[in-house]
Protein backbone atom coordinates (compact mmCIF):
# COMPACT_ATOMS: atom_id res chain seq x y z
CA UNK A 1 108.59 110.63 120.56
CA UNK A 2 109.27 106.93 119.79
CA UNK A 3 112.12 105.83 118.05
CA UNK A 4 112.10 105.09 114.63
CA UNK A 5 111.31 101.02 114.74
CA UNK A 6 114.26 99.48 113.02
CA UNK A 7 111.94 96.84 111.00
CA UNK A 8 109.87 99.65 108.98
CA UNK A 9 111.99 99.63 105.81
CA UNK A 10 111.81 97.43 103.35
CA UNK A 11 115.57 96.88 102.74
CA UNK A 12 115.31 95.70 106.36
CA UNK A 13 112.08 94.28 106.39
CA UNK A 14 113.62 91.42 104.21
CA UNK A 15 117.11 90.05 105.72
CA UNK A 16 118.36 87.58 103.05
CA UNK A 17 116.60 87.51 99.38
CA UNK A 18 116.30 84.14 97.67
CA UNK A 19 116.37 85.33 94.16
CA UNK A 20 114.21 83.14 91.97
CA UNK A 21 115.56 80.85 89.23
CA UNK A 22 115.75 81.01 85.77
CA UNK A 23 113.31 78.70 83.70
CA UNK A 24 112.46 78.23 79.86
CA UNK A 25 109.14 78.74 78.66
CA UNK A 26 107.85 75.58 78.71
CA UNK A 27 109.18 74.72 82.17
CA UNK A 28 107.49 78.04 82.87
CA UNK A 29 104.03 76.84 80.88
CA UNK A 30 103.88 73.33 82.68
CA UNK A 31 103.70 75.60 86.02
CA UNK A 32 100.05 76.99 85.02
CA UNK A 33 97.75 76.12 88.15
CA UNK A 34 100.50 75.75 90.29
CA UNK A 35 101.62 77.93 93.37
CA UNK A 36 104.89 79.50 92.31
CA UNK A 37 106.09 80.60 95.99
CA UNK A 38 105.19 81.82 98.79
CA UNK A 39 107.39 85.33 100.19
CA UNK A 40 109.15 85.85 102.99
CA UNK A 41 107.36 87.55 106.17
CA UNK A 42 107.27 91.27 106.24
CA UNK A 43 106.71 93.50 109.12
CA UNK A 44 104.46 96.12 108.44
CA UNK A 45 104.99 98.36 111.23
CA UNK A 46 103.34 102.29 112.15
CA UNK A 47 106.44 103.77 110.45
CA UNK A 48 105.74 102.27 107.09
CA UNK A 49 102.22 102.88 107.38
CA UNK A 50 102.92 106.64 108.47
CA UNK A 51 105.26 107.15 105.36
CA UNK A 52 102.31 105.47 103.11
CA UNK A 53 100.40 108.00 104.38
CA UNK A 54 102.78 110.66 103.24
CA UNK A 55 103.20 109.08 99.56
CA UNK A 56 99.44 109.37 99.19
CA UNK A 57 97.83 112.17 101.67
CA UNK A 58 95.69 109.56 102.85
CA UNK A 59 96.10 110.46 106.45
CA UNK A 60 92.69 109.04 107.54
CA UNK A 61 93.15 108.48 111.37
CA UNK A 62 92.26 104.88 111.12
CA UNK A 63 95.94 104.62 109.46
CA UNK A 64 97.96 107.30 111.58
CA UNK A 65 96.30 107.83 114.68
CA UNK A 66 97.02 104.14 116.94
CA UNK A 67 94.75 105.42 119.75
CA UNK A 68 91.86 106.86 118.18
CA UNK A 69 91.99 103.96 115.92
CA UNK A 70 91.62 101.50 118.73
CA UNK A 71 89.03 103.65 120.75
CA UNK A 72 86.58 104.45 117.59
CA UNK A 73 86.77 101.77 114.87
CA UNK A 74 86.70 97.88 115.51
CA UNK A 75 90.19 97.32 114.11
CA UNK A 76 91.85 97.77 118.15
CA UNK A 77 94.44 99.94 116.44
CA UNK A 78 96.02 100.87 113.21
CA UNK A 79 95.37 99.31 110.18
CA UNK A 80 97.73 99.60 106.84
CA UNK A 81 96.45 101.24 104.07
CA UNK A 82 94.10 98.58 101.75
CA UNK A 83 96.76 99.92 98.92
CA UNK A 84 99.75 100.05 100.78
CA UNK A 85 99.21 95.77 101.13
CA UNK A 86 98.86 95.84 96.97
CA UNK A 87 101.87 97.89 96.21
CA UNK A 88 104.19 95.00 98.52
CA UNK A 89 103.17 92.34 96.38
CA UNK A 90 105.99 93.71 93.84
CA UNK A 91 108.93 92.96 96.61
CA UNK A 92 106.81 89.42 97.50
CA UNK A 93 106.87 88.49 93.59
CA UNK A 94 110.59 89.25 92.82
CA UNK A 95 111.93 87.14 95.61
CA UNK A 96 109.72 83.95 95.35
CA UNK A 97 108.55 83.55 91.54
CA UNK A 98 110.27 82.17 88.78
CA UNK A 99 111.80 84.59 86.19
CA UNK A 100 111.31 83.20 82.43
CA UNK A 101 114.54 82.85 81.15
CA UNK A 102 115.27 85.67 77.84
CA UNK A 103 112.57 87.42 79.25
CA UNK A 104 113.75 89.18 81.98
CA UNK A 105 111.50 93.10 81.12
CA UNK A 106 108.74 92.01 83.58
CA UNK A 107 105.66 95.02 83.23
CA UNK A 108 103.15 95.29 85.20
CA UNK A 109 100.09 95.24 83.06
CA UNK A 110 97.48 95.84 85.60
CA UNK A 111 94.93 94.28 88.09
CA UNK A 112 91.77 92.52 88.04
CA UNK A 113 89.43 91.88 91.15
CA UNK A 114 91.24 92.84 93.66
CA UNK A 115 89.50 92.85 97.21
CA UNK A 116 90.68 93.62 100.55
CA UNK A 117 89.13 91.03 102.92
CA UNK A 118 91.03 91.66 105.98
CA UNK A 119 92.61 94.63 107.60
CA UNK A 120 96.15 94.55 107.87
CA UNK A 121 97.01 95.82 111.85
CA UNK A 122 99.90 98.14 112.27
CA UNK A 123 102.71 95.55 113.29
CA UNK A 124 101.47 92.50 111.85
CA UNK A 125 103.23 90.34 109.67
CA UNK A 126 102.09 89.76 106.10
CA UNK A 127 103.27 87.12 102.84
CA UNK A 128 102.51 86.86 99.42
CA UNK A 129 101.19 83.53 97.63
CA UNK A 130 101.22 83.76 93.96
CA UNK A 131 99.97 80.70 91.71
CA UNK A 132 99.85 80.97 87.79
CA UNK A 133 97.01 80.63 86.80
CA UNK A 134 97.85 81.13 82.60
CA UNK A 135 100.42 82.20 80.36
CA UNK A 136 99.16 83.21 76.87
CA UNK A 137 101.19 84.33 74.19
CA UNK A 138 100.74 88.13 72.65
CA UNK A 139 102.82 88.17 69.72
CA UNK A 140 106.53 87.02 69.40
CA UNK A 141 108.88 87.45 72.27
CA UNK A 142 105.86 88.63 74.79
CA UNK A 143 103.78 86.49 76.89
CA UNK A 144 100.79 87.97 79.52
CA UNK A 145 101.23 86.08 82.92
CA UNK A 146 97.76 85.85 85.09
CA UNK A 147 99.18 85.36 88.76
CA UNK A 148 96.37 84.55 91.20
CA UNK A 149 97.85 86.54 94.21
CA UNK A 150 96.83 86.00 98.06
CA UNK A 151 98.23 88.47 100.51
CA UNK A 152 98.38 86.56 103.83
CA UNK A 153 98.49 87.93 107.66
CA UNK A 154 100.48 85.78 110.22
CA UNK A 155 98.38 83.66 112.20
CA UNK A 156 95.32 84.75 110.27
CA UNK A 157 92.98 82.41 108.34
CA UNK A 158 91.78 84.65 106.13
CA UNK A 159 93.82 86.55 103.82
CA UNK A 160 93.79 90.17 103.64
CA UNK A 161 93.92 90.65 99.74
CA UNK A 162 93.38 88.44 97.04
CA UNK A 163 93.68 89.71 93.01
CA UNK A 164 94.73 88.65 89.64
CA UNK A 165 97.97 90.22 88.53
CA UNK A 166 98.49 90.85 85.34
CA UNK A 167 102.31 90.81 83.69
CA UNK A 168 103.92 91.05 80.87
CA UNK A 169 107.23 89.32 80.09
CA UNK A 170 109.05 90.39 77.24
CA UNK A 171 111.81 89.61 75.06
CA UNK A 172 113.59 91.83 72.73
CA UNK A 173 111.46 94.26 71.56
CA UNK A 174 108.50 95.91 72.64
């Protein structure tokens, strides 16, 4: 048995954290259209994938078999979960994107056409991109954020997810 890779956990995966800064609300509106950040790298190694796999009971060999992945699928090996890529994006968002100031409740509201374009191998390296693409006011002290979000794969053209996260930042009370 191999041991554990030291690069699977997230609280490793990420060495220093840039935390965001705080900006008002109409430093945050004049953003809209604008790429907000772009994460750090993070290693997505068998490990994580394996413990995914756990989470879920998705243990679908492409995933957690390496060698039958490489000998029956196209991939050449393991490939991360399409869903373990989507769940990341929270650690990529918190360390690269600009929290509103007096709004710091951040809920995730939900997701709109996400697709998977490229599989993610076991070991590669992967980044988020987020841009705002609009901030629209709900009712007083909440605004709904619209974050264009690109999951990219070192030294990979094409991205391996790409979605429209929905947020809402709040102030006071729900």
């Amino acid at each position: 048995m191999a041991a554990p890779d030291p690069y699977d956990t997230l609280s490793q995966i990420i060495e220093v954290i840039t935390m965001p800064e705080k900006i008002d609300l109409a430093a945050y509106e004049a953003l809209q259209g604008e790429t907000l950040g772009h994460s750090d790298w993070m290693r997505i190694g068998q490990d994580m994938i394996d413990g995914f796999c756990d989470v879920t009971g998705d243990y679908q060999f492409i995933h957690n078999d390496p060698e039958r992945a490489k000998e029956d699928t196209p991939f050449g090996g393991a490939i991360a979960h399409g869903f373990l890529t989507l769940s990341l994006i929270t650690q990529m968002y918190k360390d690269r994107v600009p929290q509103l100031k007096d709004h710091e409740l951040v809920i995730n509201y939900g997701l709109n056409r996400v697709r998977f374009l490229e599989p993610v191998p076991s070991g590669a390296e992967i980044r988020g991109e987020f841009t705002l693409k609009k901030i629209s006011k709900r009712r007083e002290g909440q605004y709904l954020s619209e974050n264009e979000v690109r999951v990219h794969i070192k030294d990979n053209e094409k991205p391996a997810m790409i979605g429209t996260w929905l947020t809402l930042l709040v102030s006071g009370e729900l």
